[in-house]
Protein backbone atom coordinates (compact mmCIF):
# COMPACT_ATOMS: atom_id res chain seq x y z
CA UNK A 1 0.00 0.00 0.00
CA UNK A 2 1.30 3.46 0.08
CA UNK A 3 3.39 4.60 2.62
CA UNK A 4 1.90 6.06 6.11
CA UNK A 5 2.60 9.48 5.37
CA UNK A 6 1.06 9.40 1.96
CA UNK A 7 -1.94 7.40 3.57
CA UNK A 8 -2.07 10.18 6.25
CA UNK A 9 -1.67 13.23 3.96
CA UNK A 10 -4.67 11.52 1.62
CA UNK A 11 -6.65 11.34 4.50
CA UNK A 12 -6.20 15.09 5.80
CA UNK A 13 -7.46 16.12 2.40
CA UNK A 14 -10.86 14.25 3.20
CA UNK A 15 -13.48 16.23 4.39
CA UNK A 16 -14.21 16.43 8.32
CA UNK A 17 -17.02 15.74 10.41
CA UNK A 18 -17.67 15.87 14.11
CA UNK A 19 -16.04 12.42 15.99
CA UNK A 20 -19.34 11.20 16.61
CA UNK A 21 -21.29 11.73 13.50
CA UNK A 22 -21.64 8.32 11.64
CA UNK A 23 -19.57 8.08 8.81
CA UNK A 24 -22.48 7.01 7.20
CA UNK A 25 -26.03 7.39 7.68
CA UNK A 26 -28.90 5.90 6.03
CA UNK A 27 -32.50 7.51 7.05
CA UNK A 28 -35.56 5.48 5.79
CA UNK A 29 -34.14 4.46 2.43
CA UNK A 30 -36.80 3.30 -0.03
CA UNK A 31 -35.95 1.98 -3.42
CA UNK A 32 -38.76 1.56 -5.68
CA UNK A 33 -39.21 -0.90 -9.43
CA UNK A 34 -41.88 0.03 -11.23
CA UNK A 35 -44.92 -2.89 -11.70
CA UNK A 36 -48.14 -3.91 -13.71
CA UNK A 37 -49.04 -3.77 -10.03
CA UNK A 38 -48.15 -0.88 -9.29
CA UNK A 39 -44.58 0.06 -7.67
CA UNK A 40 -42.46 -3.03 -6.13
CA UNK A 41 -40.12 -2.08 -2.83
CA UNK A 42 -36.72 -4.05 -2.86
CA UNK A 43 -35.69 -1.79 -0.07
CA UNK A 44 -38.66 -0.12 2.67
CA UNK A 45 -37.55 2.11 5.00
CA UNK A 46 -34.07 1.02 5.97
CA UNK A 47 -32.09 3.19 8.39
CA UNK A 48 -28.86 2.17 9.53
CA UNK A 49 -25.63 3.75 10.70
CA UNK A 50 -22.03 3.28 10.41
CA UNK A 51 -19.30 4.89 12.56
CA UNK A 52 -15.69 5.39 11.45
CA UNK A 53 -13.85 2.35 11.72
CA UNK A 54 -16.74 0.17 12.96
CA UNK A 55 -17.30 -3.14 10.58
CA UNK A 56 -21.47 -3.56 10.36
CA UNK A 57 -22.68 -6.89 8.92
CA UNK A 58 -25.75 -6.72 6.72
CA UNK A 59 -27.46 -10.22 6.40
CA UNK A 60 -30.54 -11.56 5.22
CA UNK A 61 -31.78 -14.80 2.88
CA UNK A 62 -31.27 -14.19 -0.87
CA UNK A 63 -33.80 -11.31 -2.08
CA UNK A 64 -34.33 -9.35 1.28
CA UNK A 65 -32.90 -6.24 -0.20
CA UNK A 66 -28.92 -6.04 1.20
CA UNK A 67 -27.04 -5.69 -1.66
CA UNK A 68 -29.92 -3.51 -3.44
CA UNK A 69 -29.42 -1.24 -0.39
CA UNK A 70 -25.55 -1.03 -0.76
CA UNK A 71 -26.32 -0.33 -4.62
CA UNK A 72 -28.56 2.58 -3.67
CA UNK A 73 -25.70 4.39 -0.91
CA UNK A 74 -23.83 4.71 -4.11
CA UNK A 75 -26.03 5.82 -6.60
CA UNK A 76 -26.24 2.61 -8.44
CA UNK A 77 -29.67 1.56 -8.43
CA UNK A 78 -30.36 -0.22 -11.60
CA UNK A 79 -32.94 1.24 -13.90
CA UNK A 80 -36.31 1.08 -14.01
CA UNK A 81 -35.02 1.29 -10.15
CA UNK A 82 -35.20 4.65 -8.05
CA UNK A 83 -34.37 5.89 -4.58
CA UNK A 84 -38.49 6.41 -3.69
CA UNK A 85 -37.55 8.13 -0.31
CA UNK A 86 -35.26 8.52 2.75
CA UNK A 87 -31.71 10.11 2.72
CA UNK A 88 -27.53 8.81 2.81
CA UNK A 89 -25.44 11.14 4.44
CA UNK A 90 -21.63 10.12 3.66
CA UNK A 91 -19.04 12.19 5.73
CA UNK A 92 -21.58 15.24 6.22
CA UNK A 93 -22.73 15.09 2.60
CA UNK A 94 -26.16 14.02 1.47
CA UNK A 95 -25.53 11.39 -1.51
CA UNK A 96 -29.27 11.33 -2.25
CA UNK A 97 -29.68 13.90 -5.30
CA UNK A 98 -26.35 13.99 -5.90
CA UNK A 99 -25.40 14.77 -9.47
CA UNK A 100 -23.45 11.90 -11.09
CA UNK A 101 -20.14 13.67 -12.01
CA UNK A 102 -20.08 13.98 -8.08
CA UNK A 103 -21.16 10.81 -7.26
CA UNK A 104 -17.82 9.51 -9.12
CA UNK A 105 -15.98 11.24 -7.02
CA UNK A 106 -17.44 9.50 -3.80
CA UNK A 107 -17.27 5.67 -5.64
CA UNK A 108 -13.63 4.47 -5.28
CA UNK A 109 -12.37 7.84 -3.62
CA UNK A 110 -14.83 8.00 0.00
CA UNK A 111 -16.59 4.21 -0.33
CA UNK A 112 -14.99 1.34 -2.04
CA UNK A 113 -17.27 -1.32 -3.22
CA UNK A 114 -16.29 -5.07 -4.02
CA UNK A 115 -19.04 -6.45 -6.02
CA UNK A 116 -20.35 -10.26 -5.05
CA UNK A 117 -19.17 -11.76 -8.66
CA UNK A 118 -15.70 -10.98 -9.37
CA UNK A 119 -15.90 -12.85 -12.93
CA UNK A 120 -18.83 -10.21 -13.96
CA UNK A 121 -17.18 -7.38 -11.59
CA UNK A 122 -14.00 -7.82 -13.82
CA UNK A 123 -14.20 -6.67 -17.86
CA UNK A 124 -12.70 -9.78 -19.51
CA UNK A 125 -11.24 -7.94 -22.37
CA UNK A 126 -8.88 -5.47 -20.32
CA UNK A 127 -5.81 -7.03 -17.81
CA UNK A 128 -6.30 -6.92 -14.63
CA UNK A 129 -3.57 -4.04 -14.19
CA UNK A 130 -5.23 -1.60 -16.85
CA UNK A 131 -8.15 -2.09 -15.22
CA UNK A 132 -6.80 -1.13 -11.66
CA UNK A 133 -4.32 1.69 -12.97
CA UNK A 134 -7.42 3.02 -14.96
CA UNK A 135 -8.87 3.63 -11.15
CA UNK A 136 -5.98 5.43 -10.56
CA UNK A 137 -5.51 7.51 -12.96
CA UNK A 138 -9.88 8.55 -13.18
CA UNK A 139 -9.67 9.61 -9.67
CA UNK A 140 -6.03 11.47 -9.95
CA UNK A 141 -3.77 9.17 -7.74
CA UNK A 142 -1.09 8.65 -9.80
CA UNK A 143 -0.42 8.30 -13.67
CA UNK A 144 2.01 5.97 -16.11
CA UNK A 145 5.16 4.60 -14.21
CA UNK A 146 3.49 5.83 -10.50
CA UNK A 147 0.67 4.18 -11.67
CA UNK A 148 1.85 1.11 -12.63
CA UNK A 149 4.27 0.98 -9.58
CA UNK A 150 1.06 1.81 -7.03
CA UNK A 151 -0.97 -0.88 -8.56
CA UNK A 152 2.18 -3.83 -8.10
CA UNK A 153 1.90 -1.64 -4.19
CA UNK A 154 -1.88 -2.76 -3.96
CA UNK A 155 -1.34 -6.10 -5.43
CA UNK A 156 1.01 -6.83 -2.81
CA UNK A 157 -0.73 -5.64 -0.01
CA UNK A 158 -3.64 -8.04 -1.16
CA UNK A 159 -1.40 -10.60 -1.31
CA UNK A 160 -1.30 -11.95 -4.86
CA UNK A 161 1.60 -13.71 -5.35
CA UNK A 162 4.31 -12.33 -8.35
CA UNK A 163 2.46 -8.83 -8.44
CA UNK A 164 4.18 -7.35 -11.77
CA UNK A 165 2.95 -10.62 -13.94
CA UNK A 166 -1.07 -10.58 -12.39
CA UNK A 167 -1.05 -7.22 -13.63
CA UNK A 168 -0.46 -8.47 -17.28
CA UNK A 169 -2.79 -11.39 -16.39
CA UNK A 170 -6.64 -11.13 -17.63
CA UNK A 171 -9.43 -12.16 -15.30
CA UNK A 172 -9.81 -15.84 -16.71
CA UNK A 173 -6.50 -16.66 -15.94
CA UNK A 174 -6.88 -15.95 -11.87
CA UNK A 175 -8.39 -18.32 -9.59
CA UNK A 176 -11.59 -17.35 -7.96
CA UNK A 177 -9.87 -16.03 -4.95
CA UNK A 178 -7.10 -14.06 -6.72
CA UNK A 179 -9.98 -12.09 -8.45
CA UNK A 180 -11.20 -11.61 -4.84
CA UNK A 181 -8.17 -10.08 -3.82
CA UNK A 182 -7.77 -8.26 -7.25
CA UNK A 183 -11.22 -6.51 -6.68
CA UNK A 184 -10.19 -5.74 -3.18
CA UNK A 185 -7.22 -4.37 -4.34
CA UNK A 186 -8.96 -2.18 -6.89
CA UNK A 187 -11.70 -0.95 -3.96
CA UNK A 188 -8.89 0.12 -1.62
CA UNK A 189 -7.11 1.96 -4.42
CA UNK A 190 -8.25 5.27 -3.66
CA UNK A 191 -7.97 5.07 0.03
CA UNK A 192 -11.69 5.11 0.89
CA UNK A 193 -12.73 5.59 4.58
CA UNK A 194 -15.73 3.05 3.80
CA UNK A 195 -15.36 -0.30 1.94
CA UNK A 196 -18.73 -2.22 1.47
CA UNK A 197 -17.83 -6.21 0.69
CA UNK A 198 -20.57 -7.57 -1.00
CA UNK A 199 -20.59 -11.55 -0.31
CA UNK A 200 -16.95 -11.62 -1.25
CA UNK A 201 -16.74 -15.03 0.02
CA UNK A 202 -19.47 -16.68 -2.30
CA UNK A 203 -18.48 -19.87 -4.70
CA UNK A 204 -15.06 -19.93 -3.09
CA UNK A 205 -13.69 -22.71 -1.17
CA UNK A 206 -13.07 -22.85 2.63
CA UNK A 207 -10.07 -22.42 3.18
CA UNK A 208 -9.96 -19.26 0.71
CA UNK A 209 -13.07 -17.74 2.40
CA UNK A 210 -11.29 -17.58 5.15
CA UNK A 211 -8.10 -15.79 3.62
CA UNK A 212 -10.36 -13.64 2.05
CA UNK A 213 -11.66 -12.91 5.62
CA UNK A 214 -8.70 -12.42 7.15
CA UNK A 215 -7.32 -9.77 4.16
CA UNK A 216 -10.42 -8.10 4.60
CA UNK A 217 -9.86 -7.82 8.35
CA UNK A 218 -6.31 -6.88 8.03
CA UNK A 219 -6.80 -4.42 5.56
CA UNK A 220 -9.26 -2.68 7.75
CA UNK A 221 -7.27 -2.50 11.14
CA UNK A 222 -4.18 -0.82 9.03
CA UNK A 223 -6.24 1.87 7.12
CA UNK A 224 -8.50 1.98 9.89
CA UNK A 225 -11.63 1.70 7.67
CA UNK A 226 -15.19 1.00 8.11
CA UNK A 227 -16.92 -2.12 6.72
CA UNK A 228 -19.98 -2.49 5.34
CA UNK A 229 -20.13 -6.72 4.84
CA UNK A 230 -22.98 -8.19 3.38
CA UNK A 231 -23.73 -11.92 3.22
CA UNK A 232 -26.27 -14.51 4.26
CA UNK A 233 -23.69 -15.96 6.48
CA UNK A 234 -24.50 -15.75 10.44
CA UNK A 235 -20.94 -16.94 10.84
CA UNK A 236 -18.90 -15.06 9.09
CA UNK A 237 -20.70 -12.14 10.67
CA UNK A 238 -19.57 -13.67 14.20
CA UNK A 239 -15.77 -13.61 13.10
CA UNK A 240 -15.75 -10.12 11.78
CA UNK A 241 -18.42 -7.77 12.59
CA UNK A 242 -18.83 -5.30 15.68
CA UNK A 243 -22.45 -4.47 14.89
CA UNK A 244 -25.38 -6.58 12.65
CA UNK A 245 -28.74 -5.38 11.04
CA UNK A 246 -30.71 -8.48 9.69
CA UNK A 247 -32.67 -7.61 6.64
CA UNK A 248 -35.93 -9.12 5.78
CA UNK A 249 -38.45 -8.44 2.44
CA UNK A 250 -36.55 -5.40 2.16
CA UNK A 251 -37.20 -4.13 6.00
CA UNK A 252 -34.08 -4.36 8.91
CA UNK A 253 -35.80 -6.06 11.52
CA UNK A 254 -33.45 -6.70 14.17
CA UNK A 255 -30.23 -4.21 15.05
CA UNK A 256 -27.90 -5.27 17.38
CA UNK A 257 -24.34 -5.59 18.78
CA UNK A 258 -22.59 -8.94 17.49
CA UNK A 259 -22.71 -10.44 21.14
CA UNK A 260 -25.81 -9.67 22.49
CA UNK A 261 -27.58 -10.92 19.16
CA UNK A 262 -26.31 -14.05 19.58
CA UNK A 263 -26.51 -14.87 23.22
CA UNK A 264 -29.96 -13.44 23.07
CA UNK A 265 -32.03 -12.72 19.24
CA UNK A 266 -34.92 -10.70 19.82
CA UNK A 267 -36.58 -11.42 16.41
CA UNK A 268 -38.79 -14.58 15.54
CA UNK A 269 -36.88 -14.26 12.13
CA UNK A 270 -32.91 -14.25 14.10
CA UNK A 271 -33.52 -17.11 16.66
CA UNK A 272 -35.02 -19.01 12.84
CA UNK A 273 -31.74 -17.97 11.19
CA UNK A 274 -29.38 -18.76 13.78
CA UNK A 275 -31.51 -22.55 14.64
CA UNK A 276 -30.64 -23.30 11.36
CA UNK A 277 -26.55 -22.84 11.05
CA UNK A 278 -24.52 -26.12 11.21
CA UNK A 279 -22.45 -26.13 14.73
CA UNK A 280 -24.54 -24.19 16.95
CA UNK A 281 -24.82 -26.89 19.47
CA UNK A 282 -23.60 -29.65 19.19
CA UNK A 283 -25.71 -32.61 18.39
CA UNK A 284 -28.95 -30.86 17.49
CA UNK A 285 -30.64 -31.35 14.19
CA UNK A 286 -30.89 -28.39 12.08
CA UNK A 287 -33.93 -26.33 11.73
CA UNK A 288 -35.21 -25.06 8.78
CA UNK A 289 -37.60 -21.76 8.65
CA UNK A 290 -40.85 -23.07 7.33
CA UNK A 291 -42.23 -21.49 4.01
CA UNK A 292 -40.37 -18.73 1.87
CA UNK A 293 -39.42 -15.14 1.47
CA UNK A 294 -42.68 -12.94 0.04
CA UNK A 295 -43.16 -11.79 -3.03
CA UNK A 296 -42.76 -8.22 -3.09
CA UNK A 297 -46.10 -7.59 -5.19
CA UNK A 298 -47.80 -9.69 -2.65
CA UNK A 299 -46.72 -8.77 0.94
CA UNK A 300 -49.02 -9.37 3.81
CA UNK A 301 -50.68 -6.45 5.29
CA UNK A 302 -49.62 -7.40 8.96
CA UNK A 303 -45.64 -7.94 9.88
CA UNK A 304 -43.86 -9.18 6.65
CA UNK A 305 -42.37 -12.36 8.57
CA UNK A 306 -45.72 -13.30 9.88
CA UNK A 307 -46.44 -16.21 7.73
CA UNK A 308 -43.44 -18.01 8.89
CA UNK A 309 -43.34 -16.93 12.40
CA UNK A 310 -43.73 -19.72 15.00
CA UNK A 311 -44.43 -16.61 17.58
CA UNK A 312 -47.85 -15.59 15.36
CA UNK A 313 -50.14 -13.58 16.74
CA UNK A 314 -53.16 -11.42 16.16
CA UNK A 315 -51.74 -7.72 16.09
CA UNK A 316 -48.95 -9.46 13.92
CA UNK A 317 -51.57 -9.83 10.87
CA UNK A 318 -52.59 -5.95 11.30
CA UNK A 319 -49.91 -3.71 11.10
CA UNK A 320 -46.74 -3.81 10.87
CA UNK A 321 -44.74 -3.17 14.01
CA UNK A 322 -42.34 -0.25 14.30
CA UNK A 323 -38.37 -0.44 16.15
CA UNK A 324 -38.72 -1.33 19.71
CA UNK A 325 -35.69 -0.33 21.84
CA UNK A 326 -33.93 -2.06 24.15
CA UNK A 327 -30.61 -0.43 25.21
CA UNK A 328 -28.63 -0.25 22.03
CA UNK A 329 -30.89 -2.90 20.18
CA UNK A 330 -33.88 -2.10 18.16
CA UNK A 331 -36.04 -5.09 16.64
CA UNK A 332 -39.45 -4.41 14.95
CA UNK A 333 -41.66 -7.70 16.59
CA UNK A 334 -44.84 -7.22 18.76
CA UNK A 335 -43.41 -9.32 20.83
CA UNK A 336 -41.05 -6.74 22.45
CA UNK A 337 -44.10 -3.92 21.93
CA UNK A 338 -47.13 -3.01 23.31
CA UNK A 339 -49.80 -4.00 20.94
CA UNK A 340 -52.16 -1.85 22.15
CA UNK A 341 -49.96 0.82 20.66
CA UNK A 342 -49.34 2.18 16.88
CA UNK A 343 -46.44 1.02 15.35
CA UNK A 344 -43.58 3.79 16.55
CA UNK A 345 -41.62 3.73 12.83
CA UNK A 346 -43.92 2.87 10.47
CA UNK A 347 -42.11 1.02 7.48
CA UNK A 348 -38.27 2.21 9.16
């Protein structure tokens, strides 16, 4: 990587916000498609926090909205797609509205983003150096022989063996996990202060998800980053996270510090999820969560989970329940509200 005072004289230039503003902050974020039926929401309401240096874990089954929601901090909701309402505040700024040419500015340079498919991430027709010296060079970090030189730097610090060759090397000609560590490479190239990992451990082995979880780990103690790591993987979540938000037909439904959520899940939904991971105690057969994720068209009226929930009952199929607090955890389940009471958040 580049040296410390380079790192630290890149990082001066960012802009500043009070210590304990989040470094980023999601209010409410709703992401609309457009329907025969009207519009669909991938993402309702979400509103979620990081600080500086703080790794969150996003999880949730396939479809419940987490990468969708990454997509849409960025500005990368694909079309007919739109950001229907809420706000993302990134360092102080509001990213919602943002024009595009400024938006660029904030991909690579403030967050980082490694996509879930490195194959598709990766343009097959360009090396994998002119793709990562053409981040470079876009966002002003260096140019021709620095360029070059920096990206053999980042290629190191990812730890892909013989840097100067890889960077002559074209995506079919890495292994799964070397394109892991190529698009990590390419997210920290900028320096970002945030660096959202989208499943980077799907379709690889093991033993190389757990590299990849240990360069991802490493790399965020020495640039002292944030990380925003998706995945539908309770137990990668327990290695790496600090914090976890569990996402559910597009709604976060539990919040929670790593520890607490797993000596004691609040949601119907979380105790289902974590009943069903391999090793949880030993001996036990594992359960599976009865019946499947809704489609978005065709959401019950009532709590969104209801139709699976073993903990069913009647205020559940009337409205859905708002965040309930308890100390630093929030969970939205009638269970831990009064259901005498309106929901408190609405669709948050």
């Amino acid at each position: 990587m580049s040296s410390s005072s380079s790192t630290s004289a890149e990082s001066a230039d960012r802009p500043s916000t009070p210590d304990a503003a989040p470094l980023l902050a999601i209010d409410g974020l709703t992401v609309e498609f457009p329907s025969n039926d009207g519009p669909l929401r991938a993402v309702d309401g979400v509103t979620l926090t990081i600080a500086r240096g703080e790794t969150v874990g996003l999880v949730g089954e396939s479809g419940s909205g987490k990468s969708m929601t990454a997509l849409a901090v960025v500005g990368l909701v694909p079309p007919p797609g739109r950001v229907a309402a809420g706000s993302v505040h990134f360092n102080g700024a509001q990213v919602t509205g943002m024009r595009e040419r400024d938006l660029r500015r904030i991909r690579g340079a403030g967050i980082g983003f490694v996509f879930q498919e490195p194959m598709t991430a990766l343009n097959p027709v360009f090396t994998i150096g002119d793709q990562l010296i053409e981040t470079l060079e876009v966002h002003g970090i260096a140019r021709g022989k620095a360029a070059r030189a920096r990206a053999e730097e980042l290629f190191d610090a990812v730890r892909l063996p013989d840097p100067a060759r890889r960077l002559r090397d074209y995506p079919h000609q890495l292994s799964g996990g070397q394109r892991q560590r190529a698009l990590i490479a390419m997210a920290l190239a900028c320096d970002p202060a945030l660096l959202v990992a989208d499943e980077p451990t799907t379709a690889l082995d093991v033993t190389v998800q757990a590299e990849i979880l240990d360069l991802l780990r490493e790399m965020k103690d020495r640039l002292g980053l944030a990380l925003l790591l998706i995945t539908h993987d309770l137990g990668v979540v327990a290695e790496t996270a600090d914090r976890v938000a569990v996402m559910y037909a597009g709604r976060i439904v539990e919040q929670s510090p790593v520890a607490d959520l797993f000596a004691d899940p609040l949601h119907p939904y979380t105790r289902g999820l974590l009943r069903s991971m391999p090793g949880m105690e030993e001996g036990r057969r594992l359960h599976a969560i009865p019946g499947v994720v809704p489609a978005l068209g065709n959401l019950p009226p009532g709590c969104t989970f209801a139709p699976r929930c073993p903990d069913r009952f009647e205020p559940c199929d009337k409205a859905r329940p708002g965040d309930a607090l308890i100390g630093s955890r929030a969970v939205k389940c009638y269970l831990h509200d009064s259901p005498m009471l309106p929901p408190k958040g609405g669709s948050k």
